[in-house]
Protein backbone atom coordinates (compact mmCIF):
# COMPACT_ATOMS: atom_id res chain seq x y z
CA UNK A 1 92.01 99.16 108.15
CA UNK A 2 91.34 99.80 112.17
CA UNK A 3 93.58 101.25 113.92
CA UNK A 4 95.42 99.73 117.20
CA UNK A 5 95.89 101.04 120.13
CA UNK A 6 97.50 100.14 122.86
CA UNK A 7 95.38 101.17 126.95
CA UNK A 8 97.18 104.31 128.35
CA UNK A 9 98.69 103.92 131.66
CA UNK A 10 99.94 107.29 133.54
CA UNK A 11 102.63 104.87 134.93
CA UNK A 12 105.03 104.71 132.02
CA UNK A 13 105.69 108.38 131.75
CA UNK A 14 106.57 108.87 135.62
CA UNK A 15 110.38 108.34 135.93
CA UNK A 16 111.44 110.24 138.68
CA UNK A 17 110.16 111.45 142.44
CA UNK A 18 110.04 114.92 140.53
CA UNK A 19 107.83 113.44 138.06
CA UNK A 20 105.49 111.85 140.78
CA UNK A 21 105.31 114.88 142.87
CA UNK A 22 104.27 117.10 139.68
CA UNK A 23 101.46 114.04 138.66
CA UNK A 24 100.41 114.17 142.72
CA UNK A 25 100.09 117.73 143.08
CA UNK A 26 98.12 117.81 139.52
CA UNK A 27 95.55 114.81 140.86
CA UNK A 28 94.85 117.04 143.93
CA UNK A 29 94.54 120.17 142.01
CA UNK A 30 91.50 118.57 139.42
CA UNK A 31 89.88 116.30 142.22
CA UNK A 32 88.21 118.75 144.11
CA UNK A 33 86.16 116.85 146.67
CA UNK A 34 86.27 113.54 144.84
CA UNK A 35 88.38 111.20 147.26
CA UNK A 36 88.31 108.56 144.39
CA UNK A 37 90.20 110.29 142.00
CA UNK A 38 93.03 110.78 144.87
CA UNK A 39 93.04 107.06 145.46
CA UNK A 40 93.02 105.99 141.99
CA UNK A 41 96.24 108.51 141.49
CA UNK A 42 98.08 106.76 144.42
CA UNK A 43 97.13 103.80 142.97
CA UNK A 44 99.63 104.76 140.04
CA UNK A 45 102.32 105.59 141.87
CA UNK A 46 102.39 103.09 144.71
CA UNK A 47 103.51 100.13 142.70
CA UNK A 48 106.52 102.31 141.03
CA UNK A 49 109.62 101.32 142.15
CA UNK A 50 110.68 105.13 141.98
CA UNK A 51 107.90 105.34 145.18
CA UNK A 52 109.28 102.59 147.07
CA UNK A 53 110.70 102.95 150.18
CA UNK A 54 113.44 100.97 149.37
CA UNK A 55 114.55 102.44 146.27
CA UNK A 56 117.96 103.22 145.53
CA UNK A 57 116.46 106.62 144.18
CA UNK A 58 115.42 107.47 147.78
CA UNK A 59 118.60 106.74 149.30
CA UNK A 60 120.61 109.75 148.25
């Protein structure tokens, strides 16, 4: 029987502006001069409500 598996998205495990700030610093430190790999990290983050400006999370 195959196994399932379900696509892996960096997303689900950031939960807090800690967590985002740890996965940021970590996509600079392993992109070296690859400005793709940067955007593709903000691309992550951006749509997490955790990273919106408007978050209650910011607020305090």
């Amino acid at each position: 029987m195959a196994e399932k598996f379900s696509p892996y998205d960096s997303a689900d495990y950031l939960n807090s502006l800690e967590d985002i700030a740890y996965y940021l610093e970590a996509a600079l430190e392993e992109a070296g001069d690859d400005p793709a790999f940067i955007t593709r990290a903000i691309g992550v983050i951006a749509p997490l409500p955790e990273f919106s400006a408007s978050s209650p999370a910011r607020w305090g």
